[in-house]
PDB file of N, CA and C in Angstrom:
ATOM      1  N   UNK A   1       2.423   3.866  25.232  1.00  0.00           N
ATOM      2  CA  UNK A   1       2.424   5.004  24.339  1.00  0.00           C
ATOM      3  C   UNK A   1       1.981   4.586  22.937  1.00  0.00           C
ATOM      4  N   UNK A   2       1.355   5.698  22.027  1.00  0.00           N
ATOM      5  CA  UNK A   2       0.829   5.005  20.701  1.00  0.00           C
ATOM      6  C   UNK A   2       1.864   5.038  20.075  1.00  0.00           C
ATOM      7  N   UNK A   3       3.142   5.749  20.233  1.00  0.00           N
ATOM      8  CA  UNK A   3       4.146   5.917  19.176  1.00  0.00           C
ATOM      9  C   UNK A   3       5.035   4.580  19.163  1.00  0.00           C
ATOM     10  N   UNK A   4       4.965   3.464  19.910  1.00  0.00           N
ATOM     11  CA  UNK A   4       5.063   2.147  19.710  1.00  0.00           C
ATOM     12  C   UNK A   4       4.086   1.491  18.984  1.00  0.00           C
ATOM     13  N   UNK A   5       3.125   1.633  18.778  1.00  0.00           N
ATOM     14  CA  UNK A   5       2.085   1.132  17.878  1.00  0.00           C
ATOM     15  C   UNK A   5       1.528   1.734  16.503  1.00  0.00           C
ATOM     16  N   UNK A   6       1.629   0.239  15.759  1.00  0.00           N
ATOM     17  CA  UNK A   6       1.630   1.062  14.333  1.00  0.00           C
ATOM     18  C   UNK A   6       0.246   0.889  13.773  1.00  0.00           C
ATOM     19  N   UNK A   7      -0.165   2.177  13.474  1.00  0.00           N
ATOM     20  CA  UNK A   7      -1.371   2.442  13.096  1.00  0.00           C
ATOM     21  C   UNK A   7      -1.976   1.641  12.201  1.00  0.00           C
ATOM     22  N   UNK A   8      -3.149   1.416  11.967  1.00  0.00           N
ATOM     23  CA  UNK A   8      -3.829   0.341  11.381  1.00  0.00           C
ATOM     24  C   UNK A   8      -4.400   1.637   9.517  1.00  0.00           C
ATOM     25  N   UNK A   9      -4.005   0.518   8.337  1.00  0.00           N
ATOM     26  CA  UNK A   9      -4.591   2.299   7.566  1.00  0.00           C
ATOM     27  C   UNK A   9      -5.555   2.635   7.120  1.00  0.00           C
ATOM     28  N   UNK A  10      -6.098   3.453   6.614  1.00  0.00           N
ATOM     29  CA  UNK A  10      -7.193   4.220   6.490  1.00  0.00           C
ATOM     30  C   UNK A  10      -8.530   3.118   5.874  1.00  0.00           C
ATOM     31  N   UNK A  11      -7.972   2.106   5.135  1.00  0.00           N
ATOM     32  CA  UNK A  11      -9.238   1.089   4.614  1.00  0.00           C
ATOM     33  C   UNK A  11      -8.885   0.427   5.173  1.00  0.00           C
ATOM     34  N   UNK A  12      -7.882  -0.414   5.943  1.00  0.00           N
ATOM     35  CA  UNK A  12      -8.462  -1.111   6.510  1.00  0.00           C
ATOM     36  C   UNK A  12      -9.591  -0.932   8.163  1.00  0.00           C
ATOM     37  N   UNK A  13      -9.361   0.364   8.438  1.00  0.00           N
ATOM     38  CA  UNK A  13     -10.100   1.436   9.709  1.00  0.00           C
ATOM     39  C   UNK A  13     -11.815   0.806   9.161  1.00  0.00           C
ATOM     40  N   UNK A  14     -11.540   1.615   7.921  1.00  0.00           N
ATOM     41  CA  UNK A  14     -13.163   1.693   7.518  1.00  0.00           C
ATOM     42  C   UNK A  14     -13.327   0.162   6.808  1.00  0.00           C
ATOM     43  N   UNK A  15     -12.606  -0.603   6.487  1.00  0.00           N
ATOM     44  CA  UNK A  15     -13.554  -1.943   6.971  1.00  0.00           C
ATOM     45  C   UNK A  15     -13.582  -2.569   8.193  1.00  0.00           C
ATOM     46  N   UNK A  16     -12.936  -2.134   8.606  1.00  0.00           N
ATOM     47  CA  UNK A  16     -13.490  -2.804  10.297  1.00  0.00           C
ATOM     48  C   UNK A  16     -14.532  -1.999  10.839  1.00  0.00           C
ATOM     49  N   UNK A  17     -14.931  -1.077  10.384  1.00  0.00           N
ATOM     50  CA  UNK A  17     -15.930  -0.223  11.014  1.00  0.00           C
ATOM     51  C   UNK A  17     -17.286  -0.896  10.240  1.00  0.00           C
ATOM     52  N   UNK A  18     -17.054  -1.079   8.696  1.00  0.00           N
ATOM     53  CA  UNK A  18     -17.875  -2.039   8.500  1.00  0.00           C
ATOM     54  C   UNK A  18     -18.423  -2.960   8.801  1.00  0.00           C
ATOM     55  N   UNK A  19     -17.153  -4.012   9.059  1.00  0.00           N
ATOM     56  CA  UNK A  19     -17.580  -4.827   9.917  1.00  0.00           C
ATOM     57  C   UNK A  19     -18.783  -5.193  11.168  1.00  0.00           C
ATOM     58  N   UNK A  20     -18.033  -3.821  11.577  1.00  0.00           N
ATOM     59  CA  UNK A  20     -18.755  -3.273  12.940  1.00  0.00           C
ATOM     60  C   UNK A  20     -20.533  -3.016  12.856  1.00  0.00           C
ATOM     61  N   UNK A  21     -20.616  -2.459  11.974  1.00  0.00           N
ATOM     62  CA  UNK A  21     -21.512  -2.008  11.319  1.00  0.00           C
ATOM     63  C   UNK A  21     -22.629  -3.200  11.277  1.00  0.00           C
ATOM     64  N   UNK A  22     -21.879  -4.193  11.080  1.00  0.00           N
ATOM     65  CA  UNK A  22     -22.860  -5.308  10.228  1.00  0.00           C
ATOM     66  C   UNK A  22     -23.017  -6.497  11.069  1.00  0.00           C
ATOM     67  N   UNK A  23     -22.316  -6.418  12.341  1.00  0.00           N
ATOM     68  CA  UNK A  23     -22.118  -7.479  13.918  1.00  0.00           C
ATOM     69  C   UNK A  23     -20.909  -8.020  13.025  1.00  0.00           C
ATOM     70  N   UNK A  24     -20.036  -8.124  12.783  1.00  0.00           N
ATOM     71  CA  UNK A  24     -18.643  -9.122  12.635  1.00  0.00           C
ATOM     72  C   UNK A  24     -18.980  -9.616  10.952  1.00  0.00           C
ATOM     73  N   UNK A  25     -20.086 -10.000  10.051  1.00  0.00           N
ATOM     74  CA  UNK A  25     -20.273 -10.831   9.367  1.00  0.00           C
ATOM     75  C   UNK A  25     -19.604 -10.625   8.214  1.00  0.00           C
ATOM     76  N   UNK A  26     -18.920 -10.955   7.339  1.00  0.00           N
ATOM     77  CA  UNK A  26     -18.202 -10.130   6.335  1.00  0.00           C
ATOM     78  C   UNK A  26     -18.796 -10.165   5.004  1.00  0.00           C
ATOM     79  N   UNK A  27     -20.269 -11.640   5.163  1.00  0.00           N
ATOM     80  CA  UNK A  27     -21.339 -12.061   4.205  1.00  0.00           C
ATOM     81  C   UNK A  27     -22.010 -10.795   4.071  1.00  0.00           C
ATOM     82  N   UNK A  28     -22.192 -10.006   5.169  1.00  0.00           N
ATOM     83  CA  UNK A  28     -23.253  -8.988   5.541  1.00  0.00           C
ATOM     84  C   UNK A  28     -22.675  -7.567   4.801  1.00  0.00           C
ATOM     85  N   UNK A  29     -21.432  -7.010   4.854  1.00  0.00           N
ATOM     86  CA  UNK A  29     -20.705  -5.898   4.375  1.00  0.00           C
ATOM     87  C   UNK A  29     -21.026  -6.493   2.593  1.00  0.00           C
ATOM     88  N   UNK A  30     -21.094  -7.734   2.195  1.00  0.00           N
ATOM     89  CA  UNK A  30     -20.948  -7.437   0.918  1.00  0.00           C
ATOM     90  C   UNK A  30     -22.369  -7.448   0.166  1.00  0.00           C
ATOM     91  N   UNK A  31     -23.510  -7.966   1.275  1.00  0.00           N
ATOM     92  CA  UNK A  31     -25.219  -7.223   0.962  1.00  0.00           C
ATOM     93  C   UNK A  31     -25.409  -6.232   1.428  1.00  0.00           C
ATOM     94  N   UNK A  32     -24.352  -5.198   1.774  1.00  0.00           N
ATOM     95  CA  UNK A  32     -24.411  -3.969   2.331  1.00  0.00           C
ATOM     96  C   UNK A  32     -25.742  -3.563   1.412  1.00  0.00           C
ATOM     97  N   UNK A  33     -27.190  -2.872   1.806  1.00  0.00           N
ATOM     98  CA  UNK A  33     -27.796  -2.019   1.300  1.00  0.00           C
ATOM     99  C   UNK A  33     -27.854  -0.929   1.352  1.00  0.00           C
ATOM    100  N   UNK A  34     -26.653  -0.176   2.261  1.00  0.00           N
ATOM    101  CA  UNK A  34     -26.732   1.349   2.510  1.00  0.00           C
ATOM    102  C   UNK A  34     -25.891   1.556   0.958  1.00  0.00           C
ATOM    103  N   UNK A  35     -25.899   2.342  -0.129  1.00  0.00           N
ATOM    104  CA  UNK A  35     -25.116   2.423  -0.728  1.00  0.00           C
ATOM    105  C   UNK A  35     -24.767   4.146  -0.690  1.00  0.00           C
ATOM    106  N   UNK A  36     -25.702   4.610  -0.066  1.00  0.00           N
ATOM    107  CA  UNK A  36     -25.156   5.981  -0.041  1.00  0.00           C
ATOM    108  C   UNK A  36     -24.752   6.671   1.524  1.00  0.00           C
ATOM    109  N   UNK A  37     -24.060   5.491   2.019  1.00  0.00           N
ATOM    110  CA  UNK A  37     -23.267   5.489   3.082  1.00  0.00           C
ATOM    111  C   UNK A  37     -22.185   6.027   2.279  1.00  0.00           C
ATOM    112  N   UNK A  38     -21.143   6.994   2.935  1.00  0.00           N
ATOM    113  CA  UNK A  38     -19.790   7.681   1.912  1.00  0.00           C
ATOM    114  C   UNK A  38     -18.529   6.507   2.319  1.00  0.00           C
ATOM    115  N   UNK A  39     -18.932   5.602   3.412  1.00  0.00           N
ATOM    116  CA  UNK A  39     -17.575   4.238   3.207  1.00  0.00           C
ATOM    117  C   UNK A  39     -17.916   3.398   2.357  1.00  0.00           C
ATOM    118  N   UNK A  40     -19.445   3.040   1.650  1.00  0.00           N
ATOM    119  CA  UNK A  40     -19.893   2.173   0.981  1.00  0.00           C
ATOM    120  C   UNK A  40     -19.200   1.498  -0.233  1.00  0.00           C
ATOM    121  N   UNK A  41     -18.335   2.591  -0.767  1.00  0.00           N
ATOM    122  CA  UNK A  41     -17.471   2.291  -1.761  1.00  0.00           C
ATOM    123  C   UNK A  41     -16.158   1.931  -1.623  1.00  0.00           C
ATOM    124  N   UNK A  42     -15.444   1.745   0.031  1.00  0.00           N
ATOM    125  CA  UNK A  42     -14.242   1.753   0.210  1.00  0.00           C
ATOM    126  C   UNK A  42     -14.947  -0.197   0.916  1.00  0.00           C
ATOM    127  N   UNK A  43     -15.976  -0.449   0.893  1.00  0.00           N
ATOM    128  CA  UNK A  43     -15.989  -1.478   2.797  1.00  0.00           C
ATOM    129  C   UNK A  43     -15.491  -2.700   2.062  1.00  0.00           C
ATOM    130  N   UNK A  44     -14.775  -2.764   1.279  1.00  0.00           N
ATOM    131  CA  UNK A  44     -14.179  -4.694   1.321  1.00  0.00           C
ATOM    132  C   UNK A  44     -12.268  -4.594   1.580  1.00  0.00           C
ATOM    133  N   UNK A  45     -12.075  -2.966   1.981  1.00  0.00           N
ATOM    134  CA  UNK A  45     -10.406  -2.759   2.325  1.00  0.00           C
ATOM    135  C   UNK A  45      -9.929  -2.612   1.147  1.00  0.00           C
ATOM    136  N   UNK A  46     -10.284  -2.042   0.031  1.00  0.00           N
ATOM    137  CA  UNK A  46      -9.828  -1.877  -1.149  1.00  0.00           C
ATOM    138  C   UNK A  46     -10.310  -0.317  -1.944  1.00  0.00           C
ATOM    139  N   UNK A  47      -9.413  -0.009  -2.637  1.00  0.00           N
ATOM    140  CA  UNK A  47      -9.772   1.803  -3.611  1.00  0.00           C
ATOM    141  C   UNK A  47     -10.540   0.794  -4.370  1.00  0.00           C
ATOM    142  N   UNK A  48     -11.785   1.519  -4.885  1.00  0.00           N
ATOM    143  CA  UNK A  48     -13.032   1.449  -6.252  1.00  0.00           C
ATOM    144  C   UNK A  48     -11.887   0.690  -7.634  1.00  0.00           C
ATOM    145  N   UNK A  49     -12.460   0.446  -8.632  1.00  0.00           N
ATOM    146  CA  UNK A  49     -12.036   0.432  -9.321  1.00  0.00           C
ATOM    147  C   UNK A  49     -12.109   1.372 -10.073  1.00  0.00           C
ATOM    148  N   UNK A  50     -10.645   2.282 -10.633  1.00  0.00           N
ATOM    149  CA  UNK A  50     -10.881   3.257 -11.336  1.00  0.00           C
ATOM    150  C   UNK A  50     -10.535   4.637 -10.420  1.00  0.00           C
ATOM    151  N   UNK A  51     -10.650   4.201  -8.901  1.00  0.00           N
ATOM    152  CA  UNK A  51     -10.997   5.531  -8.376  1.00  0.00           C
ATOM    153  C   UNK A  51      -9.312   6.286  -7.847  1.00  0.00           C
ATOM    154  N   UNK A  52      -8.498   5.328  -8.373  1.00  0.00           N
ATOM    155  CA  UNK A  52      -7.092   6.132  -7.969  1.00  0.00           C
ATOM    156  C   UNK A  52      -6.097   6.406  -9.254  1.00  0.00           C
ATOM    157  N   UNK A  53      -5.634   7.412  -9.753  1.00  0.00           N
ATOM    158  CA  UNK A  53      -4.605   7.515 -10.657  1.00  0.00           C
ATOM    159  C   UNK A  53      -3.634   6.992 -10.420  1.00  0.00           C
ATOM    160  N   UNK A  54      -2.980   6.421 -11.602  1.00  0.00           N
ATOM    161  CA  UNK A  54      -1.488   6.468 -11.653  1.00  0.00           C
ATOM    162  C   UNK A  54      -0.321   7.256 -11.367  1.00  0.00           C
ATOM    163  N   UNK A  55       0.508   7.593 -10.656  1.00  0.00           N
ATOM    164  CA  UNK A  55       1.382   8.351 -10.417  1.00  0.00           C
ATOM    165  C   UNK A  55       2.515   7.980 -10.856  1.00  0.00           C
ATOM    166  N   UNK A  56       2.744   9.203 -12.129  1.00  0.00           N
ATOM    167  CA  UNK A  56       3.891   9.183 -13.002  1.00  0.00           C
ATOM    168  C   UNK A  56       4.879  10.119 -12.940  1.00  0.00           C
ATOM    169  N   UNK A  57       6.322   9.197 -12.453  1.00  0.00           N
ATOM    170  CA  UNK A  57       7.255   9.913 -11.416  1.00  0.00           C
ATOM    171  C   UNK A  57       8.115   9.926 -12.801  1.00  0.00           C
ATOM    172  N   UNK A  58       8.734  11.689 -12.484  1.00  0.00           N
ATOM    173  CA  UNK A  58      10.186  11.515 -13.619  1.00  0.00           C
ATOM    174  C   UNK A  58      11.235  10.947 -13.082  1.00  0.00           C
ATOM    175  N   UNK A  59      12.406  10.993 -13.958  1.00  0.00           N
ATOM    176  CA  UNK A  59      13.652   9.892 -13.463  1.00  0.00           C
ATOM    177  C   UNK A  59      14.013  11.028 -12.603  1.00  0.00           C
ATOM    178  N   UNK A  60      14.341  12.439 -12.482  1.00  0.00           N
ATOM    179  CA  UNK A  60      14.651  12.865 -11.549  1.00  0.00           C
ATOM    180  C   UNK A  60      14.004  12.742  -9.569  1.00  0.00           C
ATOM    181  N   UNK A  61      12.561  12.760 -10.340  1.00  0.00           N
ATOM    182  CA  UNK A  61      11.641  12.630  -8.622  1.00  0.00           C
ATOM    183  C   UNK A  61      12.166  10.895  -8.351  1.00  0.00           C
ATOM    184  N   UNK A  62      12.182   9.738  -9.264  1.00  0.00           N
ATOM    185  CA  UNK A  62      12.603   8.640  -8.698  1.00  0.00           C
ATOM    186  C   UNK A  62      13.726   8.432  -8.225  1.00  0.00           C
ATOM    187  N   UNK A  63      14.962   9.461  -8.305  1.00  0.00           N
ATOM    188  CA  UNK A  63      16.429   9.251  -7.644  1.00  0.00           C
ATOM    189  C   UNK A  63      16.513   9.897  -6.152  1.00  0.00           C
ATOM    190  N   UNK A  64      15.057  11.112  -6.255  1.00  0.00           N
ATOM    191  CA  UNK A  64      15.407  11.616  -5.149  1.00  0.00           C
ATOM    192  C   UNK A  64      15.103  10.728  -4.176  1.00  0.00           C
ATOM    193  N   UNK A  65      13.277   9.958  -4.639  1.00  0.00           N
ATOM    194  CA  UNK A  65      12.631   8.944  -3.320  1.00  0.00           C
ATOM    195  C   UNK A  65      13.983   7.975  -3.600  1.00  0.00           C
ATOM    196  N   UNK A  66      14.347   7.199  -4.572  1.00  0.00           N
ATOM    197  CA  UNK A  66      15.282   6.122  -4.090  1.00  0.00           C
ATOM    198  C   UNK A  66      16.182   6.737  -3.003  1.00  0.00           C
ATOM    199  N   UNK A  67      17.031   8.144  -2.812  1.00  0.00           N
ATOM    200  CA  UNK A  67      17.928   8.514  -1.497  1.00  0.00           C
ATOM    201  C   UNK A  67      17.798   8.675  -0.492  1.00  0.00           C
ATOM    202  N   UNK A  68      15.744   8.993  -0.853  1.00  0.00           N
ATOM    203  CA  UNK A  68      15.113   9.158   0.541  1.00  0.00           C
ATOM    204  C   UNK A  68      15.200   7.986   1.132  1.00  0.00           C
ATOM    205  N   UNK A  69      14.709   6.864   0.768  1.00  0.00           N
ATOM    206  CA  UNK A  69      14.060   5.631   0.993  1.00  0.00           C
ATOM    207  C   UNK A  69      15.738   5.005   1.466  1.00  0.00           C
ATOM    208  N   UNK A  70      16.738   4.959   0.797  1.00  0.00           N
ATOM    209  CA  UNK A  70      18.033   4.313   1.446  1.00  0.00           C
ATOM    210  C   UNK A  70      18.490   5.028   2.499  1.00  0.00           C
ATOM    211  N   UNK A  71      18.279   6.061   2.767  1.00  0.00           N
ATOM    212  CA  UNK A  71      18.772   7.052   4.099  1.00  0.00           C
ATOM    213  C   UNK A  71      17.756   6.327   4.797  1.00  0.00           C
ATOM    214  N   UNK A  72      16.169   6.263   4.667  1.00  0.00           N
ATOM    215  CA  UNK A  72      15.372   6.206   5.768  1.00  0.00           C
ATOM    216  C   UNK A  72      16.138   4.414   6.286  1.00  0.00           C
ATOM    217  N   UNK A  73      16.186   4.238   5.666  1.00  0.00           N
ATOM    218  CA  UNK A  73      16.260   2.515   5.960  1.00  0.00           C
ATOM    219  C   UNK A  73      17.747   2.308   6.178  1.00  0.00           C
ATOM    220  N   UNK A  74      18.738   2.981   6.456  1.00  0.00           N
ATOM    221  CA  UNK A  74      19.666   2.659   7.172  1.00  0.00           C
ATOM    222  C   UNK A  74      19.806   3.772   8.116  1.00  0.00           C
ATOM    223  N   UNK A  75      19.002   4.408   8.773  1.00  0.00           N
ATOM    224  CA  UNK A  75      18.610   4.506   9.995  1.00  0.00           C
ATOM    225  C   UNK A  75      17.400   3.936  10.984  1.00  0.00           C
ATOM    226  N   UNK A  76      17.087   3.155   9.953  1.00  0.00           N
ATOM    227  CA  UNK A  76      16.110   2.465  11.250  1.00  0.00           C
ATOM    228  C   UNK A  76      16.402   0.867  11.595  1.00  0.00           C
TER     229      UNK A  76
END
């Protein structure tokens, strides 16, 4: 069943598809010449630089994830 198996995430998907892309070589993903391929900017398993905001949590949203996060983890 897949629900025993833990999903692989979204960059690292699309660099292995890179990979794929390029026969295995990882020399080859970084002379990538497609640049207007739309993974072109994700293929070394990493966000752009620049391309993700900061997420600025108030002290209230951080007490709620901290209760979430201790409930989740003393049930699993």
């Amino acid at each position: 069943m897949l629900m025993n198996k833990k999903l692989p995430s979204p960059l690292k998907t699309i660099r292995a598809k890179c990979l794929d892309c390029v026969c295995g070589s990882p020399g080859e993903v970084k002379l990538c010449p497609l640049d207007d391929c739309p993974l072109y900017p994700y293929r070394f398993g990493r966000y752009p630089e620049g391309s993700r905001k900061k997420r600025v949590l108030t002290d209230e949203q951080k007490q709620r994830l901290t209760k979430q996060l201790n409930g989740a983890m003393r049930t699993a």
